[in-house]
Protein backbone atom coordinates (compact mmCIF):
# COMPACT_ATOMS: atom_id res chain seq x y z
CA UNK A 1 22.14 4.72 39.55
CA UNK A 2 23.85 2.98 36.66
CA UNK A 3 27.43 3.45 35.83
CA UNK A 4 27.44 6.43 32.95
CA UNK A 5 29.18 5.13 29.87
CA UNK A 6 30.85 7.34 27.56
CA UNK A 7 29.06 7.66 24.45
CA UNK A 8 32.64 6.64 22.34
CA UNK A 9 32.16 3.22 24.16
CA UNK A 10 28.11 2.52 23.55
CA UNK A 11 27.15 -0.54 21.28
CA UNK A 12 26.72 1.52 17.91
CA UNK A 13 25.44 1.02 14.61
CA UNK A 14 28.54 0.52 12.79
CA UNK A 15 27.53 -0.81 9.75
CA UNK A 16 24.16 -0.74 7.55
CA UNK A 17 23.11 -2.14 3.96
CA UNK A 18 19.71 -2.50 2.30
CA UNK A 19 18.29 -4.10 -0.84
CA UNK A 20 14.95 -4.14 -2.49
CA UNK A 21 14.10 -6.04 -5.89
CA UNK A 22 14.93 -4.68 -9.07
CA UNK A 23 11.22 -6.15 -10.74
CA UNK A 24 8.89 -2.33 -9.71
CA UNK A 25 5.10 -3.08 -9.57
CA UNK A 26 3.11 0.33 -10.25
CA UNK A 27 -0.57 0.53 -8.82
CA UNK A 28 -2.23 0.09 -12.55
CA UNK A 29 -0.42 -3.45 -12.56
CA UNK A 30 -2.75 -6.08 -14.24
CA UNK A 31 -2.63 -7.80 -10.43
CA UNK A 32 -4.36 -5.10 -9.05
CA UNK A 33 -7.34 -4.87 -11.31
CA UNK A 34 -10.36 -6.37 -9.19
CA UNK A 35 -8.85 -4.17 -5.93
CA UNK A 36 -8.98 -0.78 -8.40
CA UNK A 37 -12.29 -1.17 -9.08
CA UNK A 38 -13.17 -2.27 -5.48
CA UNK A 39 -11.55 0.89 -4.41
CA UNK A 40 -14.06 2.83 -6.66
CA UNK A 41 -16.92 2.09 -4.39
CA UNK A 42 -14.94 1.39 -1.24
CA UNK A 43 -12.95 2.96 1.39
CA UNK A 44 -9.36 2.17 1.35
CA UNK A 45 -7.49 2.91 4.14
CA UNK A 46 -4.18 1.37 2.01
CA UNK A 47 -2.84 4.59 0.11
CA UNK A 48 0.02 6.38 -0.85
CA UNK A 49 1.90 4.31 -3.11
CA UNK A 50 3.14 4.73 -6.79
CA UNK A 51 5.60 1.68 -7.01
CA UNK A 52 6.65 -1.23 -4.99
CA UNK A 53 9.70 -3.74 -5.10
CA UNK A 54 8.75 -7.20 -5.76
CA UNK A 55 10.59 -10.31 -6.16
CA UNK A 56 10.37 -11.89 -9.58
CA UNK A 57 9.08 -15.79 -9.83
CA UNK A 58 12.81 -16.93 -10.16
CA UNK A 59 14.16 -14.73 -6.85
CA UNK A 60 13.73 -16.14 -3.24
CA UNK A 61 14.00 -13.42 -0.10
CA UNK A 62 17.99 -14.54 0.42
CA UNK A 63 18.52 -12.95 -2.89
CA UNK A 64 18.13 -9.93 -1.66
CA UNK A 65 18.89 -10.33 2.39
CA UNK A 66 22.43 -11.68 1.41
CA UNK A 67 23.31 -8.20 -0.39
CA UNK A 68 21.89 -6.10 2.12
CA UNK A 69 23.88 -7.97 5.56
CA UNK A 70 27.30 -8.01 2.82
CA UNK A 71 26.90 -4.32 2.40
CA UNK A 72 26.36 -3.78 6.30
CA UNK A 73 29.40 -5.54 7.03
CA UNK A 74 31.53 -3.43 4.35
CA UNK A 75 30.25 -0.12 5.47
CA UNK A 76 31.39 -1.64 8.79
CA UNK A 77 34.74 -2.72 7.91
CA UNK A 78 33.55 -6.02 9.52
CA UNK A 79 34.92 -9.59 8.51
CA UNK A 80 31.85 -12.48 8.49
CA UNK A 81 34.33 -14.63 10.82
CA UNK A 82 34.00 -11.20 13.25
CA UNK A 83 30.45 -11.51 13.89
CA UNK A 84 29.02 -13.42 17.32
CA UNK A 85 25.61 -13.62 16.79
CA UNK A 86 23.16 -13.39 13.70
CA UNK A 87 19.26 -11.68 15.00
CA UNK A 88 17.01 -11.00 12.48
CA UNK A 89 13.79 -12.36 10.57
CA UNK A 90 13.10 -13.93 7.39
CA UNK A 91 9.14 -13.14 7.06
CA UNK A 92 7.81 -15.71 5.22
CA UNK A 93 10.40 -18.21 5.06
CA UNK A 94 10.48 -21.03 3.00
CA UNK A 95 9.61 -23.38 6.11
CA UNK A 96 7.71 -22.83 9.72
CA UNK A 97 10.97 -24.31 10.65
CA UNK A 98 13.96 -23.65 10.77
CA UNK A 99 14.44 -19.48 9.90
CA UNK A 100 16.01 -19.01 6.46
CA UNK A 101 17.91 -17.00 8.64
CA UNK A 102 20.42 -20.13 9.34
CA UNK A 103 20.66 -20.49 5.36
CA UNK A 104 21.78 -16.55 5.13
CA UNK A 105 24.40 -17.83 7.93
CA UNK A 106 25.28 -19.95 5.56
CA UNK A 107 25.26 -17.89 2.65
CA UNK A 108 27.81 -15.78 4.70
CA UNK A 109 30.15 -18.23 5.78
CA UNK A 110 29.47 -16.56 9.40
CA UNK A 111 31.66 -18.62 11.80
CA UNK A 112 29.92 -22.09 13.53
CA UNK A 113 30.42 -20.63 16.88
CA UNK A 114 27.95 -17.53 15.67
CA UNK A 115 24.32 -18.27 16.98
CA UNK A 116 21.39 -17.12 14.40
CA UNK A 117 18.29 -16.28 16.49
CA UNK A 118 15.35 -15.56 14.81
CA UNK A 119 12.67 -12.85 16.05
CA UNK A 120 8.81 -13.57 15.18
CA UNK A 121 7.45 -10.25 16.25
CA UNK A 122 6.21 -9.37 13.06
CA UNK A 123 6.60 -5.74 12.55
CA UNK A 124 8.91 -4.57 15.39
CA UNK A 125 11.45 -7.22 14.43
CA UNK A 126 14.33 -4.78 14.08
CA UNK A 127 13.56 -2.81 16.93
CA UNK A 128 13.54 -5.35 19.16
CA UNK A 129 16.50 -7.09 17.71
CA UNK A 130 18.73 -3.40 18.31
CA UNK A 131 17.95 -3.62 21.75
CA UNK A 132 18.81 -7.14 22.06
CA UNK A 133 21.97 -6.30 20.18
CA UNK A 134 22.54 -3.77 22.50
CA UNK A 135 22.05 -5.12 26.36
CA UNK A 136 24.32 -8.43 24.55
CA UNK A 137 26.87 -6.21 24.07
CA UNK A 138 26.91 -4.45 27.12
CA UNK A 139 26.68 -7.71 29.04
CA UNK A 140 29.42 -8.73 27.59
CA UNK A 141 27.85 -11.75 25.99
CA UNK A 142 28.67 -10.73 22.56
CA UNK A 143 30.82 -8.17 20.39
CA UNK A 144 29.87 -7.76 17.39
CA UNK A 145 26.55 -8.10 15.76
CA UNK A 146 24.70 -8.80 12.61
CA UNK A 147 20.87 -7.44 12.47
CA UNK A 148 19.05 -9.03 8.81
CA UNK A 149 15.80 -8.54 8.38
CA UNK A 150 14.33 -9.56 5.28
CA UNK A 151 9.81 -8.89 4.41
CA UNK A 152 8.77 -11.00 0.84
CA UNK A 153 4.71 -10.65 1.77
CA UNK A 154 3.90 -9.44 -1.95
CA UNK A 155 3.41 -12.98 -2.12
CA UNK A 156 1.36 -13.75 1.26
CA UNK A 157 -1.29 -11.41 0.31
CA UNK A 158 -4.74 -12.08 -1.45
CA UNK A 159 -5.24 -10.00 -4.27
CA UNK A 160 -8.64 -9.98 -3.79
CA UNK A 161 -8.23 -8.21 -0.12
CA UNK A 162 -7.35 -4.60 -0.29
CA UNK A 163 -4.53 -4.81 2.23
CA UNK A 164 -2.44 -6.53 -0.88
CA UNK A 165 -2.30 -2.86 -2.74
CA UNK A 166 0.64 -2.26 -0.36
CA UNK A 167 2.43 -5.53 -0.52
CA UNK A 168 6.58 -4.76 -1.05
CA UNK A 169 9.83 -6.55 -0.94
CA UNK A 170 12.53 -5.22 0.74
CA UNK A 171 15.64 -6.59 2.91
CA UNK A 172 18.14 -4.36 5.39
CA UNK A 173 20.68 -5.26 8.12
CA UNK A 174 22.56 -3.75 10.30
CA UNK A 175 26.26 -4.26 12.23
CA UNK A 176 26.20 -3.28 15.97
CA UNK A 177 29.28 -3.19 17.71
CA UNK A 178 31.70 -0.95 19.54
CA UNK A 179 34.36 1.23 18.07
CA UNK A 180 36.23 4.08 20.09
CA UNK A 181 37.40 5.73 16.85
CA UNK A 182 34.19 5.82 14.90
CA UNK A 183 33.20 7.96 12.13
CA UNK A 184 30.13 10.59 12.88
CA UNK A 185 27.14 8.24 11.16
CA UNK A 186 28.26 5.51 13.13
CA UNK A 187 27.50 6.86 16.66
CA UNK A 188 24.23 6.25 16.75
CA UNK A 189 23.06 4.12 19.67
CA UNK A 190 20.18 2.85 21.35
CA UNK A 191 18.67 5.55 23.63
CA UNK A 192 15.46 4.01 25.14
CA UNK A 193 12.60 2.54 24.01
CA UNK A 194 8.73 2.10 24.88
CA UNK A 195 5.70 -0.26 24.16
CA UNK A 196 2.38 -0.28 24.45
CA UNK A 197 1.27 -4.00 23.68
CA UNK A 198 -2.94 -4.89 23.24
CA UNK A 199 -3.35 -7.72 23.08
CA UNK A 200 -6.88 -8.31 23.35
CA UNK A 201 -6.96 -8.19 19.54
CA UNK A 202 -4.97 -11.10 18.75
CA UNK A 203 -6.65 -13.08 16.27
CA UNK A 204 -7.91 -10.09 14.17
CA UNK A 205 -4.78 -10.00 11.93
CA UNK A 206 -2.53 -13.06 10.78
CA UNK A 207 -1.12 -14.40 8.45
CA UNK A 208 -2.03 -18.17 7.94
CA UNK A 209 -2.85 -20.75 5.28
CA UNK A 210 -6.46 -21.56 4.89
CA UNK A 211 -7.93 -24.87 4.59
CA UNK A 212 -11.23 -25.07 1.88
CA UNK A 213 -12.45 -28.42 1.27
CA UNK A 214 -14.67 -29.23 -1.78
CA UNK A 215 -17.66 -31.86 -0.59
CA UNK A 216 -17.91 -33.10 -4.36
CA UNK A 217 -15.31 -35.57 -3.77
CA UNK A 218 -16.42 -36.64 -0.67
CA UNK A 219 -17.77 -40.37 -0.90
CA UNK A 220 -21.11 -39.87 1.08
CA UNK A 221 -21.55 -43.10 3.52
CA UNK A 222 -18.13 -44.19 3.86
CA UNK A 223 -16.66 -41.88 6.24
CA UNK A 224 -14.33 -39.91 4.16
CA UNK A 225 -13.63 -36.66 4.40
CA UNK A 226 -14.08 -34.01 2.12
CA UNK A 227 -11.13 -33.55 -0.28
CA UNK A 228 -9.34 -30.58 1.56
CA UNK A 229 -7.45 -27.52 -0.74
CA UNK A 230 -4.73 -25.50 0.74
CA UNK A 231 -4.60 -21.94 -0.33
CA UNK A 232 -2.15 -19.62 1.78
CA UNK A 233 -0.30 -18.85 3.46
CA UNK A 234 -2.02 -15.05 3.65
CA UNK A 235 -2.39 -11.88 5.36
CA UNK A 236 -6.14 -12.14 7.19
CA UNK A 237 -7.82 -8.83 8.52
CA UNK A 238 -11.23 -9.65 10.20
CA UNK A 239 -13.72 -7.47 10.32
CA UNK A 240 -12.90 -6.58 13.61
CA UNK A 241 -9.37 -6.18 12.94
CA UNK A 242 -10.42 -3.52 10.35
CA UNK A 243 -11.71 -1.62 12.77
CA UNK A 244 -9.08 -2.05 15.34
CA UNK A 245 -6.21 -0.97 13.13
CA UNK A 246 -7.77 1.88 12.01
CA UNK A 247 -8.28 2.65 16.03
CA UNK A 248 -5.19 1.67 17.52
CA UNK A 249 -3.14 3.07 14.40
CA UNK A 250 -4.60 6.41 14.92
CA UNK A 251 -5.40 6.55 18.36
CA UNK A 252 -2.85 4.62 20.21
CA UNK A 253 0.26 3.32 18.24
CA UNK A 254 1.97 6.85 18.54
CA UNK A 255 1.86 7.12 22.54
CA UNK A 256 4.82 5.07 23.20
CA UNK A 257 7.00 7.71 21.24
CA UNK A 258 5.61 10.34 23.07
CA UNK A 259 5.79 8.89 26.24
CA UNK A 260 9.01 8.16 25.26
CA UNK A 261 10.39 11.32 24.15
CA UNK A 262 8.92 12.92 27.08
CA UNK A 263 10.40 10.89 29.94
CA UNK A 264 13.93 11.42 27.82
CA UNK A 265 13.31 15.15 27.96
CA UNK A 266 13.63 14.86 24.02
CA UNK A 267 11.58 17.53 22.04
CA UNK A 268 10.28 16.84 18.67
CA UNK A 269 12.82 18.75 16.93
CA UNK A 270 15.29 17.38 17.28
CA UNK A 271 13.91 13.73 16.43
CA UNK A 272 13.41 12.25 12.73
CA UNK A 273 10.79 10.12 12.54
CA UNK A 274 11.13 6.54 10.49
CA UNK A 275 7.93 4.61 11.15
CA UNK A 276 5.54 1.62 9.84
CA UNK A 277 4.90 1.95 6.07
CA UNK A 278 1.13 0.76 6.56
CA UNK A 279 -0.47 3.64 4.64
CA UNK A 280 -0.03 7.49 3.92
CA UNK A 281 -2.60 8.58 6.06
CA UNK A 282 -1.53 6.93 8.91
CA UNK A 283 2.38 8.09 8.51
CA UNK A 284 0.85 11.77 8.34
CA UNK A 285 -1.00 11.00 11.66
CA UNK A 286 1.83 10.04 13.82
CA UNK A 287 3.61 12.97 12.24
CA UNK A 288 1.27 14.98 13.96
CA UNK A 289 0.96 13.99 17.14
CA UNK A 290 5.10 13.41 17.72
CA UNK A 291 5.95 16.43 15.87
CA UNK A 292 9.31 15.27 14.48
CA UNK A 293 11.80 18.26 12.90
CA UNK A 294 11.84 15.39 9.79
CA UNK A 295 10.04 12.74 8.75
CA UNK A 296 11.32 10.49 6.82
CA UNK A 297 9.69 8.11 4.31
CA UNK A 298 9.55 6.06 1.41
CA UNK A 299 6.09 4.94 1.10
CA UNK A 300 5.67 6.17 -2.13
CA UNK A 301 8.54 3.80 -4.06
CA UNK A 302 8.78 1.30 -1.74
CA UNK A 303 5.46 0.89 -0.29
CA UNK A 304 5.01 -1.36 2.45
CA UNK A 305 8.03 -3.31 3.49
CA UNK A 306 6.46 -4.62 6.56
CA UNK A 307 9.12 -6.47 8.45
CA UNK A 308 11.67 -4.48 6.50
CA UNK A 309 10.19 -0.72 6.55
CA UNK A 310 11.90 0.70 9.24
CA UNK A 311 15.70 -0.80 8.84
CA UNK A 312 15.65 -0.20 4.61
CA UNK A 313 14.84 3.51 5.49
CA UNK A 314 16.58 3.63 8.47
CA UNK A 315 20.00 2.28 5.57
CA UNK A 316 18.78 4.36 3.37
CA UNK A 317 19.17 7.68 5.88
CA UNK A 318 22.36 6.70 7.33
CA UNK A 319 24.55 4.95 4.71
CA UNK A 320 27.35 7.22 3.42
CA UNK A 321 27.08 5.22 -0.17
CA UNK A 322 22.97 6.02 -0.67
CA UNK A 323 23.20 9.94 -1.37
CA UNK A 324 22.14 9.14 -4.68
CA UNK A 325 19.60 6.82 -3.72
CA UNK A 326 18.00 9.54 -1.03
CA UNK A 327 17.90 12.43 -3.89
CA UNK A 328 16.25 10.05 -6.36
CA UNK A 329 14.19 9.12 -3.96
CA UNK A 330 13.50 13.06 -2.25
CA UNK A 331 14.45 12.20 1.48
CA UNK A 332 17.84 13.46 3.22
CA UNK A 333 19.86 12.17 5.40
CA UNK A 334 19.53 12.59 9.36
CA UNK A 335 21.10 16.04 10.72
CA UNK A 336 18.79 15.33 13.90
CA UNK A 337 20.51 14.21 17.25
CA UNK A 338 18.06 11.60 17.53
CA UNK A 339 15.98 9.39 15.21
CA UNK A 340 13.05 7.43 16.45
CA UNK A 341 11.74 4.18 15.20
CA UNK A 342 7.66 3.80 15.62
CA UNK A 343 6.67 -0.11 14.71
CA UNK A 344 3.39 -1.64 14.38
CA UNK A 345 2.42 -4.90 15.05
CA UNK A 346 -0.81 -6.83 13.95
CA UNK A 347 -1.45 -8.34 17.34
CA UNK A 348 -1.60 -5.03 17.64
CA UNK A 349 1.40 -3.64 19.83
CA UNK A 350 3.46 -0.41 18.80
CA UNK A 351 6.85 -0.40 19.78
CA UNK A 352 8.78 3.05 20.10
CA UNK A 353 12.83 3.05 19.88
CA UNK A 354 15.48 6.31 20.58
CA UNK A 355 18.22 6.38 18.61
CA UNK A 356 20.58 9.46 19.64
CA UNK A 357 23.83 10.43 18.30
CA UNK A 358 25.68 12.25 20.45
CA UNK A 359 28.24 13.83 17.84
CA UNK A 360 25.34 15.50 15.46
CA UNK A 361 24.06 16.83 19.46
CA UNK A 362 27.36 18.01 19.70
């Protein structure tokens, strides 16, 4: 058996700040007029949304990621030259390479000998990155550290697909770290996790550019190619990947949290529930199969986040400085012992994580 540490000493979430874009899209916006009347005659499994944050032309995703990680490290009482390592994900960056994540380093005057480490697994980013955050930090590897995460796919979407009626902005990060003396909202701490990965349907969701080439310009005879036009990048959904999400949302993507909460000898009741902002029905779904005492969501304002879902709400429930924010908004903050984190992944993988604060238990 492993040595039993006391809960005062567990790498914590000591800090958290989000951000979304002041510029609100509402769902009779003049970009949504050829998916409206689509929807007319069409099922659309993309609902639940009144507004959506969107960056304006002139605003780039570090406009609102560099906010978000400054609050975190306020509400933390944290110093930039304090923090060891930087994990996160800018999704879509300006480049394939390097992460815009080493520009928010920048941006943050975050110390040279502070690694940023990007995390590609588009939508569990933050899950994944808390429990890096956490076995670092109980390795010893590391002591303090930043979580960004930072979703701009309002403009990766086709507006002439239906999955861009959900498209949102949002950024969040988070401060882990250890701190004997803590207040109550800061004890909360990684308490287990599970997947359930399938991937067997990779390919039938991506994002990627497309490559159309126009055979007018083309001189026949001479061996040129076509002229080729980039349009992209995008969000893709195959055929078959309509059918798979719909499957694997409903069917599948919610084991992992029960599976989880039952080998933890967690009941629903004492869990709120913060999970992937794909779509109301979906949200509702998972709600009833894990049975949560709370669910908590913001689908309706903030539509879907996608990377940034799950650590905006996740700020939004915990931060002492948003309880005008949550009552604007009609959520509450968490008076559950534990809070668990569903993500959903379009390769497609669902990733469950148990956050448990031993003081609200208490």
């Amino acid at each position: 058996m492993g040595e039993i540490i006391p809960d005062e000493l567990l790498p914590s979430i000591l800090g958290v700040g989000f951000k979304v874009p002041n510029l609100v899209r509402k769902s009779d916006d003049p970009i949504f007029a050829y998916l409206n009347e689509l929807k007319k005659t069409n099922p659309d499994p993309f609902y639940g949304y009144d507004t959506r944050h969107v960056l304006s032309e002139t605003e780039g995703l570090l406009d609102i990621m560099k906010p978000a990680a400054e609050e975190a490290l306020e509400t933390a009482g944290i110093e930039p030259k304090d923090v060891d390592v930087l994990l996160g994900c800018t999704s879509v960056g300006r480049y394939i390479v390097p992460s815009d994540l080493y520009e928010l380093h920048r941006q943050l005057k975050l110390d040279a000998r502070a690694l940023a480490v990007p995390l590609g697994n588009d939508f569990s980013n933050f899950n994944v990155a808390l429990v890096f955050a956490d076995a670092l930090i109980r390795a010893g590897r590391a002591k303090t550290i930043l979580i960004a995460i930072g979703g701009d796919w309002s403009r990766a979407v086709d507006y002439r697909t239906i999955q861009a009626f959900s498209a949102a902005d949002g950024a969040a990060a988070v401060v882990v770290g250890i701190r004997p003396n803590a207040h109550e909202w800061q004890r909360w701490h990684v308490a287990g996790e599970e997947v359930l990965a399938v991937s067997t349907n990779f390919g039938t969701m991506y994002l990627s550019d497309v490559i159309r080439t126009d055979p007018r310009h083309s001189r026949r005879g001479y061996g040129e190619p076509a002229t080729e036009l980039w349009v992209g990048p995008y969000f893709h959904i195959t055929p078959k990947g309509e059918t798979e999400i719909r499957g694997f949302g409903a069917h599948q993507a919610w084991q992992p949290a029960v599976k989880l909460l039952q080998r933890k000898g967690v009941s629903g009741s004492k869990v709120t529930l913060m999970g992937h902002q794909a779509a109301d029905a979906l949200l509702d779904h998972w709600e009833k199969k894990i049975n949560p005492a709370y669910l908590f969501k913001t689908i309706k304002h903030y539509a879907n986040m996608t990377v940034a879902n799950i650590p905006v709400n996740l700020a939004l429930a915990l931060s002492p400085k948003k309880a005008d924010e949550r009552e604007r908004l009609g959520v509450k903050q968490v008076d559950t012992p534990y809070i668990l984190l569903l993500a959903l992944g379009p390769d497609m993988h669902s990733h469950a994580l148990l956050l448990q604060n031993a003081e609200i238990a208490a």
